[in-house]
C-alpha atoms as a PDB file:
ATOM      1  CA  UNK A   1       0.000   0.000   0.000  1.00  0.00           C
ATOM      2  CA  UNK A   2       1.170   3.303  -1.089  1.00  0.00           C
ATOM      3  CA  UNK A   3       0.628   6.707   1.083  1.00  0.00           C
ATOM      4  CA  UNK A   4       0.380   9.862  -1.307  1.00  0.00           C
ATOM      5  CA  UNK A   5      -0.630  13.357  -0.748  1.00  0.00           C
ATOM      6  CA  UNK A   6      -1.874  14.636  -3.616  1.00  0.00           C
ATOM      7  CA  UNK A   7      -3.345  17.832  -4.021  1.00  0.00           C
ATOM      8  CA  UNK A   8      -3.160  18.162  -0.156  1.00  0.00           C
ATOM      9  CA  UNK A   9      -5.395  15.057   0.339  1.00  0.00           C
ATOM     10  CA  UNK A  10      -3.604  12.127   1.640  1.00  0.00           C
ATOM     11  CA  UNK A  11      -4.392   8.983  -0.336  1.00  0.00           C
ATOM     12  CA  UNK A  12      -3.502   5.262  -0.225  1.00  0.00           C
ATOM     13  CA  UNK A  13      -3.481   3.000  -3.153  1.00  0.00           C
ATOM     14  CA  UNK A  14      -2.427  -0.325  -3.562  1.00  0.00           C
ATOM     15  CA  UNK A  15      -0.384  -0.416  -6.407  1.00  0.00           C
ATOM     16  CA  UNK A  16       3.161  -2.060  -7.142  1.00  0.00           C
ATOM     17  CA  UNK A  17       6.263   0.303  -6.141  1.00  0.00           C
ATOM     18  CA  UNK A  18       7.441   0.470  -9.477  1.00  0.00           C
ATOM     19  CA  UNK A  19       4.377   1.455 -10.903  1.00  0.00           C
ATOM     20  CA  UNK A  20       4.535   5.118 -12.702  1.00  0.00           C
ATOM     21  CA  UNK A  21       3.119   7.908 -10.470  1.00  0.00           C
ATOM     22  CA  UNK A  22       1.497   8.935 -13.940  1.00  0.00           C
ATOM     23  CA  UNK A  23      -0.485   5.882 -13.799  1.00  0.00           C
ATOM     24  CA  UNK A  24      -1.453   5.850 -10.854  1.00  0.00           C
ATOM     25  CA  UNK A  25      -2.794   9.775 -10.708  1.00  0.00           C
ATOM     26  CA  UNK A  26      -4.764   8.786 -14.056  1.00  0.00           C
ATOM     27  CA  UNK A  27      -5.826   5.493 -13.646  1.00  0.00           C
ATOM     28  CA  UNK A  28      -6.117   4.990  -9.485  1.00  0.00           C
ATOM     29  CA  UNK A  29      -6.801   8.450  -8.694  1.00  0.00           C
ATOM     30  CA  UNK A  30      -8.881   9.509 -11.597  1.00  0.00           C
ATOM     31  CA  UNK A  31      -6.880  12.934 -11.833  1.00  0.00           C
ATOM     32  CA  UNK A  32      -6.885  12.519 -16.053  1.00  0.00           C
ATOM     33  CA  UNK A  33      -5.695  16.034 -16.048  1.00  0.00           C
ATOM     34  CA  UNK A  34      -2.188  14.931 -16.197  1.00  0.00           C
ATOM     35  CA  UNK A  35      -1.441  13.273 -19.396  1.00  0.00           C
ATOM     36  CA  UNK A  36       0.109  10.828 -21.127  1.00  0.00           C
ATOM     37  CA  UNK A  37       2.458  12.092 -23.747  1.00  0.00           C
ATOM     38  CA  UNK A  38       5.905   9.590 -24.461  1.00  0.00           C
ATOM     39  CA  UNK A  39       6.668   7.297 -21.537  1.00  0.00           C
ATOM     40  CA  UNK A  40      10.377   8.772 -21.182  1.00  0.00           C
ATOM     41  CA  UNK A  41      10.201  11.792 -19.776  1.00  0.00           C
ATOM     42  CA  UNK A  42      11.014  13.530 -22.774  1.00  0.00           C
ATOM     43  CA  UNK A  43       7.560  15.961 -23.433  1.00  0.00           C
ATOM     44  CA  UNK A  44       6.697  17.290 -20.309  1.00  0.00           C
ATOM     45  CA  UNK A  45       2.949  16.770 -20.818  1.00  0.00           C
ATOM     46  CA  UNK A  46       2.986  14.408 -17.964  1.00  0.00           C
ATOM     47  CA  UNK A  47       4.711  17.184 -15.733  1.00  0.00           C
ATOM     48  CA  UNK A  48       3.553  17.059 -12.028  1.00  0.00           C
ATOM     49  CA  UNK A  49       4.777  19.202  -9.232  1.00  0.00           C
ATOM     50  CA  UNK A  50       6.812  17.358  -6.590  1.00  0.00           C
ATOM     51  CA  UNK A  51       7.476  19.299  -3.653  1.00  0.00           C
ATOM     52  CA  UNK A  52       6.743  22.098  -5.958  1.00  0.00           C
ATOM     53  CA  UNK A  53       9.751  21.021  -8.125  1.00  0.00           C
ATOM     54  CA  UNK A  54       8.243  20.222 -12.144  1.00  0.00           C
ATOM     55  CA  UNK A  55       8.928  16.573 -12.528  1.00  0.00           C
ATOM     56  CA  UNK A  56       8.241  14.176 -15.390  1.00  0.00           C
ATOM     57  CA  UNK A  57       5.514  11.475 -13.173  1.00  0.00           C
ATOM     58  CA  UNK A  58       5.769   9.234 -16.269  1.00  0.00           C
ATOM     59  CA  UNK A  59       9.439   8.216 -15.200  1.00  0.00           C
ATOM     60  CA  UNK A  60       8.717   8.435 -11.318  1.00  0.00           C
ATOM     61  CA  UNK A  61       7.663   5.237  -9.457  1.00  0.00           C
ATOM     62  CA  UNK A  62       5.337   5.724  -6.917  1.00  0.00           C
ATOM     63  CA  UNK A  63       7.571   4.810  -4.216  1.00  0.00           C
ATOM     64  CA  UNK A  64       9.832   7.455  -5.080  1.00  0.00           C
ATOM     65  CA  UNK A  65       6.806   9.805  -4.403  1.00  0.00           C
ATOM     66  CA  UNK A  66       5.611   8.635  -0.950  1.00  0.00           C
ATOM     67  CA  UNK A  67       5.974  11.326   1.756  1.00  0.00           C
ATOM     68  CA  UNK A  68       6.067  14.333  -0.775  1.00  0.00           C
ATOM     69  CA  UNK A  69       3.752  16.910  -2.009  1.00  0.00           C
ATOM     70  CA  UNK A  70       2.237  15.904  -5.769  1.00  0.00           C
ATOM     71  CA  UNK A  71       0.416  18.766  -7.049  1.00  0.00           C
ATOM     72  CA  UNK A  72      -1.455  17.899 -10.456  1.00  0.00           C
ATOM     73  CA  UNK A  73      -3.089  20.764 -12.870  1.00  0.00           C
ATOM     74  CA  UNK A  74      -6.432  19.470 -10.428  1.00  0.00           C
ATOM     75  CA  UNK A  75      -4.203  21.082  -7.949  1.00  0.00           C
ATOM     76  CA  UNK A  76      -3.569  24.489  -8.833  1.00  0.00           C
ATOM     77  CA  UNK A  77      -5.555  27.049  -7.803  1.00  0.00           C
ATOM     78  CA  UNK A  78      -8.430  28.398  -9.554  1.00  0.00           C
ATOM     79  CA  UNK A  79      -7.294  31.871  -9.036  1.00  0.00           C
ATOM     80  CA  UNK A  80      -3.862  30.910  -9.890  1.00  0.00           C
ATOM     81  CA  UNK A  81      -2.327  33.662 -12.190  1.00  0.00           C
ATOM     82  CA  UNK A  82      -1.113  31.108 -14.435  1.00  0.00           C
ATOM     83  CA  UNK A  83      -4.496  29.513 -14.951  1.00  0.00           C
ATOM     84  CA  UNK A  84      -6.233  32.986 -15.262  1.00  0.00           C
ATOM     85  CA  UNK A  85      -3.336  33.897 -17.826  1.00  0.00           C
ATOM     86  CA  UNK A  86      -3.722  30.907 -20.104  1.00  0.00           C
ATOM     87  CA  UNK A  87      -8.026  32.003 -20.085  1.00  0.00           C
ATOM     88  CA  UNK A  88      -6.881  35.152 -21.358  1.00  0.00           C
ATOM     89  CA  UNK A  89      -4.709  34.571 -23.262  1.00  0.00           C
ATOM     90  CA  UNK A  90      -6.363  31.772 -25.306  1.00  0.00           C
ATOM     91  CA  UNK A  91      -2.922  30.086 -24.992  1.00  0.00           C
ATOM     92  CA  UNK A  92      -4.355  26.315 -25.085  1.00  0.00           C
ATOM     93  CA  UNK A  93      -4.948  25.137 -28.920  1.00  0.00           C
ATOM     94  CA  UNK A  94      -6.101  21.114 -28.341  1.00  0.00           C
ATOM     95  CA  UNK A  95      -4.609  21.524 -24.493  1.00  0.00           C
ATOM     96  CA  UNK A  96      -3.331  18.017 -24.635  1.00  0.00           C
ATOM     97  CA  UNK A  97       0.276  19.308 -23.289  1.00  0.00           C
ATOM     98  CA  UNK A  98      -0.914  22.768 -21.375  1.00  0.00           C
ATOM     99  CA  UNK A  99      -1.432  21.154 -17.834  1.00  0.00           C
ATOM    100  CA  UNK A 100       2.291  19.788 -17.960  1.00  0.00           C
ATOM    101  CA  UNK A 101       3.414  23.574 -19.487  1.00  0.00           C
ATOM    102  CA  UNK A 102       1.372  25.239 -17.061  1.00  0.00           C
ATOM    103  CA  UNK A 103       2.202  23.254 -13.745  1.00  0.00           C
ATOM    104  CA  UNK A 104       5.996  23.756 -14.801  1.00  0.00           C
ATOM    105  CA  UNK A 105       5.426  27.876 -15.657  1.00  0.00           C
ATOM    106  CA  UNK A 106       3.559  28.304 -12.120  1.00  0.00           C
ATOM    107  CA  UNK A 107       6.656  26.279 -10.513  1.00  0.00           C
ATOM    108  CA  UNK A 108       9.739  28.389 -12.151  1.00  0.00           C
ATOM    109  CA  UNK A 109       7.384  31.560 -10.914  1.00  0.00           C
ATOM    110  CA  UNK A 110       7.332  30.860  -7.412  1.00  0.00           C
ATOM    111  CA  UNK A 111      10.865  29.436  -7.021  1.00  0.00           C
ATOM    112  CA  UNK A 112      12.268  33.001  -7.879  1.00  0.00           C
ATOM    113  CA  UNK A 113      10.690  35.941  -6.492  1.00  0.00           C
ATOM    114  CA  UNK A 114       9.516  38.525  -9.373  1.00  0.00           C
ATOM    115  CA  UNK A 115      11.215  36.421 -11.866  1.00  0.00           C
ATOM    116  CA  UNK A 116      12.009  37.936 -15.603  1.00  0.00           C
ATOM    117  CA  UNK A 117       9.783  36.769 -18.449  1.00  0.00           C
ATOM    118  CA  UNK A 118      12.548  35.504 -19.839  1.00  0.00           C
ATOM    119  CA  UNK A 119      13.768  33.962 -17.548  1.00  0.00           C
ATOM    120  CA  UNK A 120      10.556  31.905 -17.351  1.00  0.00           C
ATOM    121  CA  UNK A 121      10.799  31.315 -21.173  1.00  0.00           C
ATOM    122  CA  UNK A 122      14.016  30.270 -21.164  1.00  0.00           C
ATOM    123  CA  UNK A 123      12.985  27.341 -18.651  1.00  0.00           C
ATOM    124  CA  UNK A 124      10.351  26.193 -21.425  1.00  0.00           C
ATOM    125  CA  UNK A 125      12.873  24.663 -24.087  1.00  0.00           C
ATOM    126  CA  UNK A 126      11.682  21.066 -22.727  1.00  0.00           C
ATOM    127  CA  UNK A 127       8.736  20.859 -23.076  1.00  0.00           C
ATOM    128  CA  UNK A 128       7.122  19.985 -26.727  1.00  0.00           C
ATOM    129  CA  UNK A 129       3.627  21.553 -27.948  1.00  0.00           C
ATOM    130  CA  UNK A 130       2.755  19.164 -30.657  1.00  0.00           C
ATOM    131  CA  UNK A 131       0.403  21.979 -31.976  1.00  0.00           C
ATOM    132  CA  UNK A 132       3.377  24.531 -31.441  1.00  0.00           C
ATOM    133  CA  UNK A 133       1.570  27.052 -29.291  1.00  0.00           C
ATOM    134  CA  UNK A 134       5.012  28.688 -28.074  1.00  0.00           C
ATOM    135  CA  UNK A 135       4.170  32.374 -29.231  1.00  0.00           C
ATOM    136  CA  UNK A 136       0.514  31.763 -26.984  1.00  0.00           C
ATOM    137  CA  UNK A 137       2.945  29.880 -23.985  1.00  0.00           C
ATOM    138  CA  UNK A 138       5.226  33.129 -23.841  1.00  0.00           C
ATOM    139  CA  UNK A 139       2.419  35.684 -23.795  1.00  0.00           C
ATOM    140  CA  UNK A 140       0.796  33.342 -21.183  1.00  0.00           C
ATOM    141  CA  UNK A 141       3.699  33.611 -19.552  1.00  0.00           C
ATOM    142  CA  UNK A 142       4.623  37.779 -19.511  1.00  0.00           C
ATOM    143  CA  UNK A 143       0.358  38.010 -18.510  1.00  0.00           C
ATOM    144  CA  UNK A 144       0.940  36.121 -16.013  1.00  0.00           C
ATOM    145  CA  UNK A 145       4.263  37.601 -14.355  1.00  0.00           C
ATOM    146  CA  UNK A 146       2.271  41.016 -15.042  1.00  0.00           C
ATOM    147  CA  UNK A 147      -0.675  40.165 -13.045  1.00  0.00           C
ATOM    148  CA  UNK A 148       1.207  38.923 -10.275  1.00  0.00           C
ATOM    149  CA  UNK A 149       3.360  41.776 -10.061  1.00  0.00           C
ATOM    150  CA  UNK A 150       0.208  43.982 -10.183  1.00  0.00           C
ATOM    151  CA  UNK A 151      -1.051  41.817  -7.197  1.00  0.00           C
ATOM    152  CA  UNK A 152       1.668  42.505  -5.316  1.00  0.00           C
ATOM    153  CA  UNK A 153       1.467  46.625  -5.616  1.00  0.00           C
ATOM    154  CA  UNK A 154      -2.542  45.711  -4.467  1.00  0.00           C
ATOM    155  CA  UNK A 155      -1.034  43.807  -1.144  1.00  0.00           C
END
């Protein structure tokens, strides 16, 4: 039996060690948010947050994940600037890869305080958008630093 907290809800599922965290979010947990893109790691559409580190939770076994904070696109807040930048944006063409982009944006955000847009960008070269949204990912990403620095000056 495996002890998760996922999306700050602590969760057991019985499930071999070696099993793919991916798998088990999708399949165990019903989370489909996360997705399936190429089984190595390679995409980033499977991109989780792991201790609020992007990681790749097609590679991961779910052993490797016990004790630590999983955060899945079901995760993130609502009122998350991110989110709220992709809506206006209209970043997301089919969306198949945009949870993995956007959990991995909202990480390199909060792990430097009023980080540079490209800075951000910069971060982004591993990820693939099969429908090659990158122009619509970079302005997500500048609306998004925007609106959180204009949060701040409301604070």
């Amino acid at each position: 039996m495996m002890a998760l907290k996922v999306n700050g809800k602590k969760v057991k599922v019985d499930v071999p060690p070696d099993t793919p965290l991916l798998w088990v979010i999708r399949d165990n947990l019903k989370l489909t948010g996360t997705k399936y893109g190429c089984g190595i790691g390679e995409c980033g559409t499977c991109t989780v947050l792991i201790d609020g580190r992007p990681e790749r939770s097609c590679t991961i076994p779910v052993k490797e994940a016990q004790g630590k904070k999983i955060t899945t696109i079901e995760g993130l807040a609502e009122n998350h600037p991110v989110k709220k930048a992709w809506i206006k944006e209209q970043v997301v063409q089919c969306g198949y890869c945009q949870p993995g982009v956007m959990l991995q944006v909202a990480s390199l955000i909060a792990q430097k305080p009023r980080p540079k847009a490209e800075q951000v960008i910069g971060k982004m070269d591993d990820l693939i958008c099969r429908c090659g949204t990158y122009p619509r990912i970079k302005k997500g990403i500048r609306t998004a630093l925007k609106m959180m620095d204009q949060e701040g000056k409301k604070s």
